[in-house]
Protein backbone atom coordinates (compact mmCIF):
# COMPACT_ATOMS: atom_id res chain seq x y z
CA UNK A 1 -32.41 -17.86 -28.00
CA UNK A 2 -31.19 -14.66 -29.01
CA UNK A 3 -27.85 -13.13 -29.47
CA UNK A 4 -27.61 -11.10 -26.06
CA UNK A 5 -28.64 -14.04 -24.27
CA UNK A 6 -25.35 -16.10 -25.14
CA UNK A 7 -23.55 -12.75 -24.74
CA UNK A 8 -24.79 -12.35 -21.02
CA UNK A 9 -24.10 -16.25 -20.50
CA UNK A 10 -20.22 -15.65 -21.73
CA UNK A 11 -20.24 -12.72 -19.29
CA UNK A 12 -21.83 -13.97 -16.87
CA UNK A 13 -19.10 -17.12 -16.70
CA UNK A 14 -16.26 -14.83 -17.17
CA UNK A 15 -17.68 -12.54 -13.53
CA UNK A 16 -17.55 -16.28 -12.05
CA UNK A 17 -14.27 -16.76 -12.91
CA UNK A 18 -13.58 -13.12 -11.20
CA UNK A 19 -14.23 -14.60 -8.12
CA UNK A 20 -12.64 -18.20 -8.20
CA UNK A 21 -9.80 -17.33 -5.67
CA UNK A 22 -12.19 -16.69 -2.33
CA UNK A 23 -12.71 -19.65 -0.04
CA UNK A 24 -16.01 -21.73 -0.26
CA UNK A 25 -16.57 -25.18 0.27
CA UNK A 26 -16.38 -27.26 -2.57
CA UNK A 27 -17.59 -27.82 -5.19
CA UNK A 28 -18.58 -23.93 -5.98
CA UNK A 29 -22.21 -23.36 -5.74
CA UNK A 30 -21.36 -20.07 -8.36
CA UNK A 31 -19.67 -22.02 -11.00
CA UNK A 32 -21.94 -24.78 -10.77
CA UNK A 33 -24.87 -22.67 -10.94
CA UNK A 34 -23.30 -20.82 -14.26
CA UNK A 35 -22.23 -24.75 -15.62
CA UNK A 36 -25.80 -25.87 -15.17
CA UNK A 37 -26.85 -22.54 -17.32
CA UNK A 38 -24.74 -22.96 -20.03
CA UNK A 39 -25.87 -26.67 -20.34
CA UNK A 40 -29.58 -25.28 -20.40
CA UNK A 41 -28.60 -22.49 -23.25
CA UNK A 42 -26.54 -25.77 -25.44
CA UNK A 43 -29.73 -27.81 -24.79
CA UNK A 44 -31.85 -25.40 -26.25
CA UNK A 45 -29.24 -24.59 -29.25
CA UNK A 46 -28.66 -27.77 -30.03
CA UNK A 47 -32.20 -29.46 -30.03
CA UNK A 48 -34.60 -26.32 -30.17
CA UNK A 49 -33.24 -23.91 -32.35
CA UNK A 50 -35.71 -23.43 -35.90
CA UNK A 51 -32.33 -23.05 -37.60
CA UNK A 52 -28.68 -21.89 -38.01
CA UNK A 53 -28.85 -18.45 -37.28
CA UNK A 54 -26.67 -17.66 -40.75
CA UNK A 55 -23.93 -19.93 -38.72
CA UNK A 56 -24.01 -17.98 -35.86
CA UNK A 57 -25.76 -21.11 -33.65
CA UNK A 58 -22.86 -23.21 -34.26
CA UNK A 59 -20.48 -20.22 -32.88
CA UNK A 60 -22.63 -19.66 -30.20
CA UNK A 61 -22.66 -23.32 -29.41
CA UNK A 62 -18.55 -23.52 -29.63
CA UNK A 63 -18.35 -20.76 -27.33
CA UNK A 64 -20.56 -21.56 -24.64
CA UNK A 65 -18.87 -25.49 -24.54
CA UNK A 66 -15.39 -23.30 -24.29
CA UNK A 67 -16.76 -21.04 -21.35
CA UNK A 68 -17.99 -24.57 -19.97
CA UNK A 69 -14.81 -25.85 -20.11
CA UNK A 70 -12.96 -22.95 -18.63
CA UNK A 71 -15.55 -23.23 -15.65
CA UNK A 72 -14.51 -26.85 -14.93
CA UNK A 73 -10.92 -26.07 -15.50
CA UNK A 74 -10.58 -22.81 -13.00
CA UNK A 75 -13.40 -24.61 -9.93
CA UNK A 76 -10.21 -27.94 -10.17
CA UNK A 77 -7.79 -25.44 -10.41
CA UNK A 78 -8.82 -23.57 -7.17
CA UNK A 79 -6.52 -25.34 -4.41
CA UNK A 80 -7.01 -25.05 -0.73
């Protein structure tokens, strides 16, 4: 997993969030879809990765559980 790939998974969860406001039914397919992908990138940090990265695995890893969270957070906070 490279560098720009956790880069365009932040950024690609912070567009979602861009968009929370517009009506869909629930739950949102977009936020799910960006959840599941950050789960897949953790997975593959977590178990897969050769090795730390000079530490920068474990940042990647805290970020992409604090864009995960923020994803949960703004599909509950989205009231109809």
């Amino acid at each position: 997993m490279t560098r720009s790939f956790v880069r365009t998974l932040v950024f690609t969860s912070a567009l979602v969030l861009a968009g929370v406001g517009t009506a869909q039914a629930e739950p949102h397919p977009a936020i799910q879809a960006a959840i599941q992908q950050i789960d897949q990138a953790l997975f593959i940090l977590q178990h897969r990765a050769a090795h730390d990265f000079g530490g920068h695995r474990v940042v990647a890893i805290r970020q992409l559980q604090h864009a995960r969270q923020q994803l949960i957070l703004a599909e509950r906070a989205d009231v109809r």
